[in-house]
Protein backbone atom coordinates (compact mmCIF):
# COMPACT_ATOMS: atom_id res chain seq x y z
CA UNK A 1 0.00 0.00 0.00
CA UNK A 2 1.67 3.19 -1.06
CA UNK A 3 0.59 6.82 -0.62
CA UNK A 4 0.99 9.76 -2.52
CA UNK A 5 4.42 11.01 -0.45
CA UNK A 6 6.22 7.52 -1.71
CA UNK A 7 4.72 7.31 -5.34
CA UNK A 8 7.87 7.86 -7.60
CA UNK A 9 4.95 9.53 -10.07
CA UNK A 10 4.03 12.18 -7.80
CA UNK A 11 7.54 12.68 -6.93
CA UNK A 12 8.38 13.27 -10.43
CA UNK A 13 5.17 15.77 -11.10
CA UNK A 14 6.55 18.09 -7.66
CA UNK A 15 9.95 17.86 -9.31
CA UNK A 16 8.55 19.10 -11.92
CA UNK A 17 6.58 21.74 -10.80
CA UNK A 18 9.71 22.87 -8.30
CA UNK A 19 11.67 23.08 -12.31
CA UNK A 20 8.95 25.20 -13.63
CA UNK A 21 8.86 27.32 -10.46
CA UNK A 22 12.42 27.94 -10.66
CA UNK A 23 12.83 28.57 -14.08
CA UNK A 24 9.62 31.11 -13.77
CA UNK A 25 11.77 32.86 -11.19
CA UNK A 26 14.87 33.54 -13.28
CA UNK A 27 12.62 35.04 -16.12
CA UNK A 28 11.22 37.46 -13.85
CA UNK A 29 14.92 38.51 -13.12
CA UNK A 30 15.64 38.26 -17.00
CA UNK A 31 12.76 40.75 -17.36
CA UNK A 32 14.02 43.05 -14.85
CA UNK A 33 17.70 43.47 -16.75
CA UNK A 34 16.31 43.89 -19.71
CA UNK A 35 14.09 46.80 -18.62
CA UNK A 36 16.70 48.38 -16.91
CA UNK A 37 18.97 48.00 -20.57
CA UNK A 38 15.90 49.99 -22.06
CA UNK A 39 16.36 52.61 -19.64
CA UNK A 40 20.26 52.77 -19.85
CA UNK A 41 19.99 53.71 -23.54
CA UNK A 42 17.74 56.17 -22.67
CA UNK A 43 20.08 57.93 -20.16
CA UNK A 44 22.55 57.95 -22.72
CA UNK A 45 20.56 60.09 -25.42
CA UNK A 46 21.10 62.96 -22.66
CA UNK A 47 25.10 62.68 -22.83
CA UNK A 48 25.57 65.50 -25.20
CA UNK A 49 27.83 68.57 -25.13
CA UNK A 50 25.48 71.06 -25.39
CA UNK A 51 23.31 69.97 -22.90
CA UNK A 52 22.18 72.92 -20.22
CA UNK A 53 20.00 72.45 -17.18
CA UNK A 54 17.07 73.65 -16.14
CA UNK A 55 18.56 75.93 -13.90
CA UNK A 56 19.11 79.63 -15.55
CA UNK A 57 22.53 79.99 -13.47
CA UNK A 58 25.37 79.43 -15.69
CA UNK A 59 27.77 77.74 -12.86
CA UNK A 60 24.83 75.39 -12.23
CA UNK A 61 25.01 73.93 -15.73
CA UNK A 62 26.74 70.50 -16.47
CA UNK A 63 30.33 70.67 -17.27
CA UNK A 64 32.39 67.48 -19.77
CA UNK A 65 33.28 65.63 -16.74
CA UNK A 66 29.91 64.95 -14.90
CA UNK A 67 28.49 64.10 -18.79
CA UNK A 68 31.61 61.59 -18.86
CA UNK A 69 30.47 60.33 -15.27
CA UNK A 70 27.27 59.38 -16.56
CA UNK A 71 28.29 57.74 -19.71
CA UNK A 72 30.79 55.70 -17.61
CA UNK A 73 28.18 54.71 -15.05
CA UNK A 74 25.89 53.94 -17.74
CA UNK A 75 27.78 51.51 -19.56
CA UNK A 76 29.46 49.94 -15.89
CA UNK A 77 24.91 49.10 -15.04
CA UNK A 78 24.80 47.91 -18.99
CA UNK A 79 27.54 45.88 -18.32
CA UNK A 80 26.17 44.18 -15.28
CA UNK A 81 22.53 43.78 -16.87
CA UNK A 82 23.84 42.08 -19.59
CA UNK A 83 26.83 39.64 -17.79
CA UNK A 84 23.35 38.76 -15.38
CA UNK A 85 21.04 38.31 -18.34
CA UNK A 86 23.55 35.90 -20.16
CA UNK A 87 23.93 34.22 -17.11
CA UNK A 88 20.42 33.12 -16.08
CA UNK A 89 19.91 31.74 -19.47
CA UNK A 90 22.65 29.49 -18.30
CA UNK A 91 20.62 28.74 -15.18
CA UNK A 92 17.66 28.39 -16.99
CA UNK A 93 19.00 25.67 -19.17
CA UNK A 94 20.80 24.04 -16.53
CA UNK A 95 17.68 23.90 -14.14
CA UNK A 96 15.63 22.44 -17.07
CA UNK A 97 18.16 19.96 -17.71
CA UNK A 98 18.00 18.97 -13.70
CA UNK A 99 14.18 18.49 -13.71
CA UNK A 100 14.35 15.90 -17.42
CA UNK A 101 17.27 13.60 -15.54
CA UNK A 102 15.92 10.66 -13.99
CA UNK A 103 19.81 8.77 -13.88
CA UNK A 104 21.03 6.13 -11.25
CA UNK A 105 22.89 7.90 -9.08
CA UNK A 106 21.66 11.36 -8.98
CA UNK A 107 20.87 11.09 -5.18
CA UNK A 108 24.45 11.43 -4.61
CA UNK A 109 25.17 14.26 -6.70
CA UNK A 110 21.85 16.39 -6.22
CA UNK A 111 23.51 17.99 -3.16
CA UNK A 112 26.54 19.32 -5.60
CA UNK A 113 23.67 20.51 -8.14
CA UNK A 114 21.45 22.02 -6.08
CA UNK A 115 24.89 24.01 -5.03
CA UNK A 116 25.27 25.33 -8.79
CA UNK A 117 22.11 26.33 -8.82
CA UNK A 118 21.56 28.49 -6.09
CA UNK A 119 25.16 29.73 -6.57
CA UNK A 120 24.49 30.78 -10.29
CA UNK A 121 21.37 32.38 -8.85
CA UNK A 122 22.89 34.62 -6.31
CA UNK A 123 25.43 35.13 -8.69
CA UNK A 124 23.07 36.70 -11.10
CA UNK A 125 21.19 38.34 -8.36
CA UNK A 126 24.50 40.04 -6.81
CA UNK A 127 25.30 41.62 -10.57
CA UNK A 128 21.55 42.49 -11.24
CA UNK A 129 21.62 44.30 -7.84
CA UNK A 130 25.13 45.56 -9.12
CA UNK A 131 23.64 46.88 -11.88
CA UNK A 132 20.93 48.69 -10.08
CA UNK A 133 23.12 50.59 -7.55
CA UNK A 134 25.29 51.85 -10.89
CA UNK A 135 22.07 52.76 -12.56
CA UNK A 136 21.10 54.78 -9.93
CA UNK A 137 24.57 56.18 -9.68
CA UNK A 138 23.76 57.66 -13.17
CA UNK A 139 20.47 58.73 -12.65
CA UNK A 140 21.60 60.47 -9.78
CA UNK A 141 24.34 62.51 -12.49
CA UNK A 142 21.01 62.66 -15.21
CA UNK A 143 19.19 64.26 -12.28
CA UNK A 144 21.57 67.15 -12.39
CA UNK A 145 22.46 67.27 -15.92
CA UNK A 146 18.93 68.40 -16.37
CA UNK A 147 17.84 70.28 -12.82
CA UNK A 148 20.99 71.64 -12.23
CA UNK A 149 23.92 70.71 -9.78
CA UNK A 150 23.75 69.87 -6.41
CA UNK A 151 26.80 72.17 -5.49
CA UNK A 152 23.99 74.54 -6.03
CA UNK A 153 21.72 73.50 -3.41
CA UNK A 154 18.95 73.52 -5.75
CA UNK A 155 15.70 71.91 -3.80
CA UNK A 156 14.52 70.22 -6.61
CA UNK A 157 17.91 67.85 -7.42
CA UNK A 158 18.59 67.57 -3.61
CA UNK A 159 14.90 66.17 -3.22
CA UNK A 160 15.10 63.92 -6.41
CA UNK A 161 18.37 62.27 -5.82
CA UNK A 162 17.14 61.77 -1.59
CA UNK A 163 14.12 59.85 -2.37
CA UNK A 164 15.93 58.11 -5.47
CA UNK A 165 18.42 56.91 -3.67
CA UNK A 166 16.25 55.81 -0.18
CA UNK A 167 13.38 54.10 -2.55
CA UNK A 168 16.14 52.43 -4.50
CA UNK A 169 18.30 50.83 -1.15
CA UNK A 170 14.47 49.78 0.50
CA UNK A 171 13.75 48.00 -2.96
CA UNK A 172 17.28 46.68 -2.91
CA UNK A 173 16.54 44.91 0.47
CA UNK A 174 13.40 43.56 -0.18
CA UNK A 175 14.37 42.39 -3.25
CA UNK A 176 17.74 40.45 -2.05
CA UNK A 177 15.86 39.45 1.22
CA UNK A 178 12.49 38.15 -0.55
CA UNK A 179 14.47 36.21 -3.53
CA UNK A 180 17.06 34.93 -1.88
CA UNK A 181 14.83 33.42 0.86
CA UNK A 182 11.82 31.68 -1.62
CA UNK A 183 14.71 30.38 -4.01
CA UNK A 184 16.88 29.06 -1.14
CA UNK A 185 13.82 27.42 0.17
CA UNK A 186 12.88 25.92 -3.64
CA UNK A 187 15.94 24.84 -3.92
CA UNK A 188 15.89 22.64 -0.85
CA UNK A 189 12.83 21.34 -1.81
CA UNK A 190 13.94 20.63 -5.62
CA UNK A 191 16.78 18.23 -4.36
CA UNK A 192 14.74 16.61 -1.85
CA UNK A 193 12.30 15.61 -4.42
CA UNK A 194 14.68 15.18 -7.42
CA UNK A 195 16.70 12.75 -4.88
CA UNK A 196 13.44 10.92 -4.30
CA UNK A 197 12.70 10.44 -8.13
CA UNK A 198 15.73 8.97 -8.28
CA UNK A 199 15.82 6.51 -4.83
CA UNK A 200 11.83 5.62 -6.47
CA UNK A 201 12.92 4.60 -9.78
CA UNK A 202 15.76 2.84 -9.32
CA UNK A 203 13.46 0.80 -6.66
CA UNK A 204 11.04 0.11 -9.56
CA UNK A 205 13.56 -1.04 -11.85
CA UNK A 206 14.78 -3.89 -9.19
């Protein structure tokens, strides 16, 4: 008499949905890079030489180096968007590949795959949240490219670049906090079950 926790079947179907879980949660991540890509092209359209700010004081205006500043920390968010967008597809494929195996002997190496795993994941969550803090870096310089300088003590940049920066770390938080938590937890749960697949089928085969 078996029940549904020692069927290899249902085993396989909560592997399965732990796979599809998993790989839902790195193409929310993928979606998040590649909006923020979007937006880095946009902050670079506002890198010109000509560009004055809002601000009719003439010492208030951008000068070449804070236009080079945000050009630099443009490309430095760009470049960790794309190094964490590259990488989940690697995760992605990988994790798909995990939740098809069904070999003898996968019991004692889930516990070195479900290490890969959640170390490619925090890997690509570490250079997404990278990414963010250099974005914000340049938005910060975009702010007073087109209000004016902060030297200047104009309200309106000091305000903007305050609450960009204090909405940005709270999101940071929750974000690290929140992911890292539900995909350490999936992960657990993913071997567990994968490790059961395994222990089941090689039981029915004897």
């Amino acid at each position: 008499m078996s029940s549904q926790g020692n069927d290899p079947n249902a085993a396989a179907t909560r592997t399965g949905e732990l796979t599809k879980f998993q790989s839902n949660a790195v193409d929310v991540l993928s979606s998040i890079n590649s909006l923020f890509t979007v937006a880095v092209f946009l902050g670079l359209s506002f890198a010109s030489p000509n560009q004055k700010s809002i601000d009719p004081r003439s010492e208030c205006n951008p000068d070449a180096t804070m236009l080079k500043r945000l050009v630099l920390w443009e490309v430095i968010s760009f470049s960790f968007f794309l190094f964490s967008s590259l990488f989940l597809k690697s995760l992605q494929l990988y994790i798909n590949m995990l939740g098809d195996e069904k070999k003898e002997g996968e019991k004692k190496e889930g516990g070195k795959k479900k290490g890969v795993v959640r170390g490619m994941f925090y890997i690509s969550v570490l250079t997404t949240t990278l990414g963010v803090a250099s974005f914000t870096v340049s938005m910060a310089y975009l702010i007073q490219i087109q209000v004016g300088k902060m030297s200047c003590w104009i309200f309106e940049t000091t305000l903007s670049v305050i609450f960009l920066a204090v909405m940005v770390f709270l999101g940071i938080v929750s974000y690290l906090v929140v992911t890292a938590l539900t995909f350490s937890l999936t992960t657990d749960d993913f071997d567990q079950h994968l490790s059961s697949t395994t222990v089941f089928t090689t039981a029915a085969s004897i």
